[in-house]
Protein backbone atom coordinates (compact mmCIF):
# COMPACT_ATOMS: atom_id res chain seq x y z
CA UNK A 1 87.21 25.53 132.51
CA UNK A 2 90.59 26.07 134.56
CA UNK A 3 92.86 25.59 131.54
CA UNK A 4 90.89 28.13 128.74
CA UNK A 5 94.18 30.07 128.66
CA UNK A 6 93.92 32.32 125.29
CA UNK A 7 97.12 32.12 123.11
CA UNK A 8 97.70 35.82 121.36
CA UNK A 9 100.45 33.35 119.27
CA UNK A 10 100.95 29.67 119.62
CA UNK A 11 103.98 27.89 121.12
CA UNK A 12 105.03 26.56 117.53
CA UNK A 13 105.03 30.37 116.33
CA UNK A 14 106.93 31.94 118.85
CA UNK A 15 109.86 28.75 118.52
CA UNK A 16 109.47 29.46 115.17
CA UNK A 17 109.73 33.27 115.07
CA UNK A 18 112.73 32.83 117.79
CA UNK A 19 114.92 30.57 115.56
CA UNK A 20 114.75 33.04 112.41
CA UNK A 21 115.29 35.47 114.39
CA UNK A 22 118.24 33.73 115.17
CA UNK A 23 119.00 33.07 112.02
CA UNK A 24 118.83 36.14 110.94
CA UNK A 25 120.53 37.61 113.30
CA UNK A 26 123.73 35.15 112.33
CA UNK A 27 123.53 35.45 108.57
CA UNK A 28 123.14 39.64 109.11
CA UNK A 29 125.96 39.69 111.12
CA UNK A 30 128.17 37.58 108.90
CA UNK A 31 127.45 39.46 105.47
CA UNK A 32 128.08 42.37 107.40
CA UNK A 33 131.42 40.85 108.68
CA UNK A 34 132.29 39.87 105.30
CA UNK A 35 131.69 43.37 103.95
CA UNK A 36 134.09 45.27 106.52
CA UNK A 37 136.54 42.67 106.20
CA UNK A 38 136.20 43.45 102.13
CA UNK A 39 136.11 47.42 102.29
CA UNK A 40 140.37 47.88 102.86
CA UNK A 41 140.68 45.88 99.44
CA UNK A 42 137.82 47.64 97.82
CA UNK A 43 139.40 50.93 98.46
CA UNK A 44 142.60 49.84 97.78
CA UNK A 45 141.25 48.46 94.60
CA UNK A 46 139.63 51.94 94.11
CA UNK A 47 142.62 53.90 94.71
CA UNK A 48 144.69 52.07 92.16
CA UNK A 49 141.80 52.21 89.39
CA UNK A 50 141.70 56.14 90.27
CA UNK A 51 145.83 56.44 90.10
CA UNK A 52 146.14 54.21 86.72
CA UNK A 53 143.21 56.61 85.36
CA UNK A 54 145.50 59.14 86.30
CA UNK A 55 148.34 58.04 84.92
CA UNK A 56 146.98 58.04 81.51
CA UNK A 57 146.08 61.74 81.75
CA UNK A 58 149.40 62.52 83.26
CA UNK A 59 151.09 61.17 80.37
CA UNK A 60 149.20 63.23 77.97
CA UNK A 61 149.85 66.23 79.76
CA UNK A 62 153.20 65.66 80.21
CA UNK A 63 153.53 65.16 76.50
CA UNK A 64 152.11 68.66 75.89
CA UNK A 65 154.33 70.27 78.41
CA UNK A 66 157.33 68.99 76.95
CA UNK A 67 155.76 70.28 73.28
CA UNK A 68 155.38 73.47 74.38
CA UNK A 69 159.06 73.85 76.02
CA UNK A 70 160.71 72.58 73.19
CA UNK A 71 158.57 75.04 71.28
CA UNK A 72 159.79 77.98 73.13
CA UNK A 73 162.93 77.33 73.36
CA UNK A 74 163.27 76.68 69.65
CA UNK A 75 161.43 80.62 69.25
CA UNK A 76 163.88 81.42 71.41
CA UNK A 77 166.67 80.42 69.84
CA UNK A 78 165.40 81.87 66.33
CA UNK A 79 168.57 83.98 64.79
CA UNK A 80 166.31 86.86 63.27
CA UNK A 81 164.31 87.25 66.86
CA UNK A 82 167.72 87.25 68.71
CA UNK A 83 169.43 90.01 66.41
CA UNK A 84 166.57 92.56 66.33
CA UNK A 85 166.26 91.95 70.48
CA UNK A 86 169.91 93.05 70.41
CA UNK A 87 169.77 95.38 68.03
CA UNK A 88 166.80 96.96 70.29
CA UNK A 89 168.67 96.45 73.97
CA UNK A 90 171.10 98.23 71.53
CA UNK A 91 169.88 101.39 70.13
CA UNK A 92 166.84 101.65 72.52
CA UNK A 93 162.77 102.04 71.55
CA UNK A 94 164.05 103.55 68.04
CA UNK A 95 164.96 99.85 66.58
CA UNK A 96 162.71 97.66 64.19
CA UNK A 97 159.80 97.31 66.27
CA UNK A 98 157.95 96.18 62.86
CA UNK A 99 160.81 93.38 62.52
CA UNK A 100 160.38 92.31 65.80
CA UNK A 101 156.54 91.83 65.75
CA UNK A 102 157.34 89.69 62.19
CA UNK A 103 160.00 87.42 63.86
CA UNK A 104 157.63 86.88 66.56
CA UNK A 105 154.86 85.63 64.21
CA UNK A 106 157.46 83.56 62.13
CA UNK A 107 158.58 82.19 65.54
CA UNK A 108 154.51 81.48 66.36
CA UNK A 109 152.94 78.88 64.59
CA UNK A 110 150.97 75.75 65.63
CA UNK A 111 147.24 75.66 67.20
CA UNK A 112 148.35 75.10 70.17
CA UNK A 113 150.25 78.26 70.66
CA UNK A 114 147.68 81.19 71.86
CA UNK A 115 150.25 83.80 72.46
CA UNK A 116 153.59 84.78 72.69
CA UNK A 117 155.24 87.95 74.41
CA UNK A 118 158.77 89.25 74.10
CA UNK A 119 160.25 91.78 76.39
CA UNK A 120 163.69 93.07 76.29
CA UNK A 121 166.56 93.28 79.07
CA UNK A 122 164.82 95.76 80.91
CA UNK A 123 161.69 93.64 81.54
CA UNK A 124 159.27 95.60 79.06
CA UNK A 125 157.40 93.76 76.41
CA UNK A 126 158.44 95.20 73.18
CA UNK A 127 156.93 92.65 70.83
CA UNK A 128 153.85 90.97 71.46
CA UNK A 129 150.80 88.79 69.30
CA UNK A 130 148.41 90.96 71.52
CA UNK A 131 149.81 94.57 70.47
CA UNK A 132 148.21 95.75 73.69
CA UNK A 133 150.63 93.99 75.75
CA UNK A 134 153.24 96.66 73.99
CA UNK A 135 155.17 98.38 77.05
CA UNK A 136 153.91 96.39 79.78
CA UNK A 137 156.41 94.58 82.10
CA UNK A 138 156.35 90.78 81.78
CA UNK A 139 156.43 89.52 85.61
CA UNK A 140 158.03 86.60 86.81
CA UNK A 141 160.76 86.41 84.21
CA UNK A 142 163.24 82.97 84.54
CA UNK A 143 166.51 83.22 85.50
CA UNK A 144 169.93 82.82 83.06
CA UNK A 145 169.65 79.49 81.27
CA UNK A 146 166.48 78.07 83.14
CA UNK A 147 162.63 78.64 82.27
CA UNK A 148 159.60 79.07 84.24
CA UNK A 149 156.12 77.22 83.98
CA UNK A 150 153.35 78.78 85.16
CA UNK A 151 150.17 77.80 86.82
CA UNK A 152 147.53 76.36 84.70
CA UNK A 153 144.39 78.60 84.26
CA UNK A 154 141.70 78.71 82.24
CA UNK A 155 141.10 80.97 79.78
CA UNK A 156 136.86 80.84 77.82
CA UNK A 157 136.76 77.03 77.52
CA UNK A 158 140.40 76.08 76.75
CA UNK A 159 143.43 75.13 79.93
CA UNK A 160 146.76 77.34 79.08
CA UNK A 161 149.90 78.10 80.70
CA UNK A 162 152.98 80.11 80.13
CA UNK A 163 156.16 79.05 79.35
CA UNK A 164 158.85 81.90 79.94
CA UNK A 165 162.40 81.33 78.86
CA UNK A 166 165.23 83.56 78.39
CA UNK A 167 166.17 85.23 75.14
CA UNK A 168 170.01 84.51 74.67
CA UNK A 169 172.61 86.60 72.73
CA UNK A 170 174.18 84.52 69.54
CA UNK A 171 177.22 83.15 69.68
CA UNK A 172 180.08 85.76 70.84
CA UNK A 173 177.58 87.92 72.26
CA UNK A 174 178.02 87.85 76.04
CA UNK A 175 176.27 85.75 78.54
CA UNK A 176 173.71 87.68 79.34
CA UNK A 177 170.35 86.84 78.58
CA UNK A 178 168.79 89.42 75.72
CA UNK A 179 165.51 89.22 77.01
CA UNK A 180 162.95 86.79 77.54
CA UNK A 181 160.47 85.45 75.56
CA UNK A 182 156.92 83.99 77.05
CA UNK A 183 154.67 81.31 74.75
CA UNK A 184 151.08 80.90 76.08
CA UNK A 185 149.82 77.24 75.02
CA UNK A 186 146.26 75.77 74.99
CA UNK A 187 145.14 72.46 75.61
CA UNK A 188 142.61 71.26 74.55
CA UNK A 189 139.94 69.57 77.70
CA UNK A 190 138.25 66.78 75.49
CA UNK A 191 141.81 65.68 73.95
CA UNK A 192 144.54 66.10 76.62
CA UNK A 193 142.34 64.86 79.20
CA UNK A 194 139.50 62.18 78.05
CA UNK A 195 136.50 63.78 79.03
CA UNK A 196 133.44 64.84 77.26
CA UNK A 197 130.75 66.92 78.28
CA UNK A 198 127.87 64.46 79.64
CA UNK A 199 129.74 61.24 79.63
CA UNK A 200 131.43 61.24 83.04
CA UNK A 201 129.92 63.87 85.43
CA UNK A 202 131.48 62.32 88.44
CA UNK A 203 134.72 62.35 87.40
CA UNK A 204 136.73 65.59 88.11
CA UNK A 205 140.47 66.35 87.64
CA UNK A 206 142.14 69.15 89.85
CA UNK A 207 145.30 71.07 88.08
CA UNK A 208 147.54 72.75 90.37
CA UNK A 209 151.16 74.31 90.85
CA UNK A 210 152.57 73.76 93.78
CA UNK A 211 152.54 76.89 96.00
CA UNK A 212 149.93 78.86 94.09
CA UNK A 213 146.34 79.55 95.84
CA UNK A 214 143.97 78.65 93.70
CA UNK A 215 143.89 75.24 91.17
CA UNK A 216 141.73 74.71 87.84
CA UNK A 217 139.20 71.65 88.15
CA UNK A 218 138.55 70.26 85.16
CA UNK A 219 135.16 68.25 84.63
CA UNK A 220 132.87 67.28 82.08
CA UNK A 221 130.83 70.76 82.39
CA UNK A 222 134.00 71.95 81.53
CA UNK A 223 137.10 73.81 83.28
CA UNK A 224 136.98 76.33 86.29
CA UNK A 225 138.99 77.61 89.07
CA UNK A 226 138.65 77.02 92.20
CA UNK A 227 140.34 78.35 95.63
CA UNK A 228 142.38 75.65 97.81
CA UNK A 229 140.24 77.79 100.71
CA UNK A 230 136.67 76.64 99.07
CA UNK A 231 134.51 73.99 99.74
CA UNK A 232 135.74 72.77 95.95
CA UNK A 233 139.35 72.97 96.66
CA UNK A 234 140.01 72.03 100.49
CA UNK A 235 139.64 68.70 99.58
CA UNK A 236 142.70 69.16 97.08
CA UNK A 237 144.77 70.63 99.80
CA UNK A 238 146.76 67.01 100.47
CA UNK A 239 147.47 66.75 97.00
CA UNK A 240 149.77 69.80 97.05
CA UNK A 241 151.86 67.82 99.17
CA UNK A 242 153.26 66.70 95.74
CA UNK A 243 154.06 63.33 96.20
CA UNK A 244 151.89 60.26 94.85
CA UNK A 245 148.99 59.20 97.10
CA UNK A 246 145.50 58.22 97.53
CA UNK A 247 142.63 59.24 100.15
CA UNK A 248 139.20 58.73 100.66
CA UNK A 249 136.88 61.43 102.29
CA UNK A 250 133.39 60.05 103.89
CA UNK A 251 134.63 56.93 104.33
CA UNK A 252 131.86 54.13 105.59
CA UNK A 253 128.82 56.80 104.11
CA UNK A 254 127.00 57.01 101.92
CA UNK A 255 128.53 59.82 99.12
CA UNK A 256 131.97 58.63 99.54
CA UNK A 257 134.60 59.69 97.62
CA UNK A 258 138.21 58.58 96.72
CA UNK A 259 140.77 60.96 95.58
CA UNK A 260 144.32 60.35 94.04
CA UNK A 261 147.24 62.97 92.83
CA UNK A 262 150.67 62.36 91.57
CA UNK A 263 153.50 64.93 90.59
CA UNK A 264 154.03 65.59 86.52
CA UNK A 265 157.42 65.61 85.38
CA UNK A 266 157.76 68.64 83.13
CA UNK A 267 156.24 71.20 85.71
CA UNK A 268 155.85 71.78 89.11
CA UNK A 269 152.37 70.94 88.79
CA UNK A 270 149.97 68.10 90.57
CA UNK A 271 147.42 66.28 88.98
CA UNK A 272 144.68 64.79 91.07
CA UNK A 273 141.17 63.25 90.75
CA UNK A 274 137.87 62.97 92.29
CA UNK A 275 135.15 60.28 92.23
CA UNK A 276 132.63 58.51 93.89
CA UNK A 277 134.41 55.32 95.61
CA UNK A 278 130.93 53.42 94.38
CA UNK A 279 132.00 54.23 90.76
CA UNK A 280 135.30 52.76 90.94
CA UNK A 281 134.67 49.56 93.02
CA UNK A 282 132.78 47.78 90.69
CA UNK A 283 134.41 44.82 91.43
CA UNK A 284 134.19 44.51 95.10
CA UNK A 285 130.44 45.62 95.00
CA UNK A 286 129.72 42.36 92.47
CA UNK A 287 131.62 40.50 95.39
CA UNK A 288 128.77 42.18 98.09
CA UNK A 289 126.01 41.97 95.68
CA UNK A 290 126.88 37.83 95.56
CA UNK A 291 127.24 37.53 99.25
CA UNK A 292 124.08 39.28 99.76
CA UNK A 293 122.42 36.75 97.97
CA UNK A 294 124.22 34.00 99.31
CA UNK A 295 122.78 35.26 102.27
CA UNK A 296 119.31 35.58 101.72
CA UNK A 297 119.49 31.73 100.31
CA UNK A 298 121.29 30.98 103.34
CA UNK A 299 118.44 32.41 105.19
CA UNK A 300 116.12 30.88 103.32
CA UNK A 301 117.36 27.47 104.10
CA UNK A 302 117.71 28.40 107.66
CA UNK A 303 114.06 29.31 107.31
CA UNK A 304 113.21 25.57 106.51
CA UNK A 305 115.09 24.33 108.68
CA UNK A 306 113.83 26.07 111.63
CA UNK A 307 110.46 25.64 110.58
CA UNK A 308 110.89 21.89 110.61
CA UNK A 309 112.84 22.46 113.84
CA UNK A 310 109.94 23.89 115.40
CA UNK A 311 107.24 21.40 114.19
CA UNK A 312 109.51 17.92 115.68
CA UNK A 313 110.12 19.85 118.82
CA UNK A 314 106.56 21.29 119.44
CA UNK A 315 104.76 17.96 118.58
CA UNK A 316 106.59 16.55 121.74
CA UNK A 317 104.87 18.87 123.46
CA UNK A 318 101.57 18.11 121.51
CA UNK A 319 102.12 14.53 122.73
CA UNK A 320 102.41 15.94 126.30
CA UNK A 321 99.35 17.75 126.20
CA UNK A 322 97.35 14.52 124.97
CA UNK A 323 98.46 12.90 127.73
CA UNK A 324 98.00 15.81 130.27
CA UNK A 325 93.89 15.93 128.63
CA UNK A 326 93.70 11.81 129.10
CA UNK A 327 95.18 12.63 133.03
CA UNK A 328 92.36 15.28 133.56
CA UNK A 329 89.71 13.34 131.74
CA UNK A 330 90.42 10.68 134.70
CA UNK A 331 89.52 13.30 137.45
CA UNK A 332 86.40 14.35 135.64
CA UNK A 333 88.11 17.59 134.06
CA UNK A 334 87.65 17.33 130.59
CA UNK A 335 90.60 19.96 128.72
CA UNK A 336 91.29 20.30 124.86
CA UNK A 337 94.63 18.49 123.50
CA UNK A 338 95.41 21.96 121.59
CA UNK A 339 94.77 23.74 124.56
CA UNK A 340 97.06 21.72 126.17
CA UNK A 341 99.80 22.39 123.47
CA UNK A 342 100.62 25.85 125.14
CA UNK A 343 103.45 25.45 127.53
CA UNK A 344 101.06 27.96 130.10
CA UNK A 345 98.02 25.50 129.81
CA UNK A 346 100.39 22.61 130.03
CA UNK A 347 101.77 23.67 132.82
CA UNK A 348 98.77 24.54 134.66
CA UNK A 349 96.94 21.05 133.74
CA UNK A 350 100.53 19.28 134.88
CA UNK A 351 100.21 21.21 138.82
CA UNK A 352 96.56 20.43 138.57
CA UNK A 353 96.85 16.72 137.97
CA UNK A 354 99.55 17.31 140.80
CA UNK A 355 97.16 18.39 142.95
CA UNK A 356 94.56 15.53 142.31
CA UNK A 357 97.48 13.56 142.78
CA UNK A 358 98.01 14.85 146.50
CA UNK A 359 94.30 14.60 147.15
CA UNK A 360 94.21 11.42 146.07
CA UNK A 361 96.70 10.36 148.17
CA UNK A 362 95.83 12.15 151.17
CA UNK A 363 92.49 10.03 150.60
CA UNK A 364 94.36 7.05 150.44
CA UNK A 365 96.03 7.74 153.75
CA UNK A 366 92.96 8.20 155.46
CA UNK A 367 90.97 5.07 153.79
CA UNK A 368 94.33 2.99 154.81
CA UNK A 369 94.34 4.71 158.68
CA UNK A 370 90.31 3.71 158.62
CA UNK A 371 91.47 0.35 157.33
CA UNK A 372 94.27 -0.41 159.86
CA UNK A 373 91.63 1.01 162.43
CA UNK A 374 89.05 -1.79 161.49
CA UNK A 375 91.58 -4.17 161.39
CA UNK A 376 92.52 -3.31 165.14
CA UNK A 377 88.93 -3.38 166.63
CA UNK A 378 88.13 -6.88 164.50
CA UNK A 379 91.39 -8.25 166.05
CA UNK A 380 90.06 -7.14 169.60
CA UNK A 381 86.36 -8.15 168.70
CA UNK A 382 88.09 -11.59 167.20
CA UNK A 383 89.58 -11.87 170.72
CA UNK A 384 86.39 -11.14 172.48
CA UNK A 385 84.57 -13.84 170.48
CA UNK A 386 87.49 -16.49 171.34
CA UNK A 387 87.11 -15.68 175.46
CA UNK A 388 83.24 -16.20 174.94
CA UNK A 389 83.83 -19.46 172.71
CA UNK A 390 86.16 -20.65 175.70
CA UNK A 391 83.51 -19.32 178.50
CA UNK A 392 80.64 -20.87 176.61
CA UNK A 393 82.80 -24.09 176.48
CA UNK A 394 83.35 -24.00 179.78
CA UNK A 395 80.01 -23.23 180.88
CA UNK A 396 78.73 -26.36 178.50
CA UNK A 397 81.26 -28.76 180.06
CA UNK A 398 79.98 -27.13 183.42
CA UNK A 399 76.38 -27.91 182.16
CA UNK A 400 77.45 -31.47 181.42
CA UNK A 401 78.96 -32.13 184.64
CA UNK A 402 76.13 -30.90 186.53
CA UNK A 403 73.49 -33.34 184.19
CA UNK A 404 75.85 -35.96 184.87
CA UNK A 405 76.04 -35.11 188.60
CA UNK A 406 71.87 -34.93 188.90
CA UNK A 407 71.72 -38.16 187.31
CA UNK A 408 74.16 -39.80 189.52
CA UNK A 409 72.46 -38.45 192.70
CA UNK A 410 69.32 -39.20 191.13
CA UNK A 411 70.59 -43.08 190.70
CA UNK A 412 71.66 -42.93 193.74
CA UNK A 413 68.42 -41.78 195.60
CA UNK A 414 66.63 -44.60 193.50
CA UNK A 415 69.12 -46.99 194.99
CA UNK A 416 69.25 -45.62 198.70
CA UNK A 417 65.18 -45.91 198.33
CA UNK A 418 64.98 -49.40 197.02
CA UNK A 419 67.20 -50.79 199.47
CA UNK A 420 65.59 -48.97 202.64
């Protein structure tokens, strides 16, 4: 048969297959337009979870800091501690030292408070709550009325930091500072800053003081330091910058992060954080989540509707190919209607019913040029016949007149004879 084409997949398949993939294609590219356009708010929404977070710890800290300097200034300012300095600057290594080590620990007092150093004008500690600290110098001493914070560090599973102030001389005594006193505090991870070992293991705050090297991150594991040059700290190094911000490293991949610092108050320190950007966009990803499956209904409907799409279209050509079958039955070529479905075996039938066509007509031409033909040569034989019906004619009348003659001469022999 000239139209047994074999069809790997129908016509109604592949218009069907084509429109979802259109569809597809459409409701793919607008969740995914939806999403990008949503991303700036999710991480702005991020940011600001991550900062107010912050904020809270900042406070707490802050609280803690301004404890601890009002603590050492009040040790400071104790009378007893002042007098036996003096008395020391005074009359030299000789004086109290047992007095001194007794103010100090009257001056010390609180949990919070881990240690607490005194050193005299000429920079040696001569009281301390660690009597191996006796005799040492005490570095990075403050200036006349002002106090210096150090960096935080951590020290077995605690965060403390040293509060130096100066030592001044009671009233009358000068304006030179005495000495200076130094109060180590501890603060406590779990209370100061919220977290707990196990509950938030993505979480991570970074402590730092502005110009130093190194910074303390502080997770749920616990605290550790870190160096800004690290894999752990680089990421930190913005937030040195000291003022308020928010950043997001890996942004568009998978693992993304988001990371916000701000400034304390009290010290020249930065607090910053770390998490995954999935942890704080909880919002935004509900928002994704429900146009994802708005999407996949969407599809879903599109589905159907292509589907029926594809059936009213491809039963026009189902009609086409019933008629194309009936065509070729005609010429004595018998084809199958679902054959003829397939726009290939359609087409062929359509050029070979053309081509019947042709023949048939050429036929035609040459039955009509036979036709005209006979018509011609009966027109000339019908012409023929007419000059023989007026030569027989003539010939009869001819025939007539010479009977007609014979008789007369005969009549007229009879009457020349009878009369002779």
């Amino acid at each position: 048969m000239p139209f047994s084409h074999k069809t790997l997949v129908p016509f109604r398949l592949k218009l069907l297959l084509a429109m979802l993939l259109a569809a597809g294609a459409g409701t793919w590219l607008t969740y995914r337009g939806f999403k990008s356009e949503l991303k700036p708010f999710t991480n702005e929404a991020a940011g600001e979870l991550l900062l107010s977070k912050l904020e809270l710890r900042a406070s707490v800290i802050d609280s803690e800091l301004r404890g601890g300097l009002a603590k050492a200034r009040l040790a400071a300012s104790c009378p007893a501690l002042r007098e036996l300095l003096a008395s020391h600057n005074l009359y030299g290594p000789g004086a109290d030292k047992t007095g001194l080590r007794k103010a100090l620990a009257e001056a010390a007092g609180g949990p919070s408070l881990a240690g607490m150093d005194l050193a005299g004008a000429d920079g040696k500690i001569v009281a301390s709550l660690d009597p191996g600290k006796v005799g040492l110098i005490m570095p990075g001493r403050p200036g006349p009325g002002g106090y210096r914070v150090s960096a935080p560090r951590r020290e077995n599973a605690a965060i403390v930091w040293d509060v130096t102030t100066p030592v001044l001389p009671p009233a009358g005594g000068g304006t030179a500072p005495l000495g200076a006193l130094r109060c180590r505090f501890r603060l406590s991870q779990r209370e100061a800053l919220g977290l707990e070992p196990g509950k938030d293991p993505s979480f991570t705050l970074a402590l730092a003081a502005k110009g130093d090297q190194s910074l303390l991150l502080v997770e749920a594991a616990g605290p550790r330091e870190a160096s800004l040059r690290s894999a752990d700290g680089s990421p930190f190094l913005a937030a040195l910058a000291g003022k308020t911000g928010v950043e997001f490293a890996n942004e568009g991949r998978p693992g993304s992060d988001v990371f916000a610092w701000r400034p304390l108050t009290e010290a020249d320190w930065v607090l910053a954080g770390r998490a995954p950007l999935k942890a704080f966009s909880a919002g935004a990803e509900e928002l994704v989540s429900r146009a994802r499956r708005r999407a996949v209904l969407g599809f879903i409907f599109l589905a159907a509707a292509a589907l029926l799409a594809a059936g009213a279209l491809a039963a026009r050509l189902t009609e086409a190919g019933r008629q194309a079958a009936a065509l070729l039955e005609q010429y004595g070529l018998p084809a199958s209607e679902k054959k003829l479905s397939e726009p290939e075996a359609l087409s062929d039938a359509i050029a070979e019913v053309a081509a019947q066509l042709r023949r048939q007509s050429s036929r035609d031409l040459e039955l009509e040029a036979e036709a005209e033909k006979l018509r011609e040569e009966e027109a000339d034989l019908k012409s023929q016949n007419d000059e023989l019906e007026k030569l027989n004619k003539y010939l009869m009348e001819r025939e007539s007149k010479i009977s007609e003659l014979k008789q007369e001469i005969a009549e007229l022999r009879e009457k020349v004879g009878g009369g002779i």
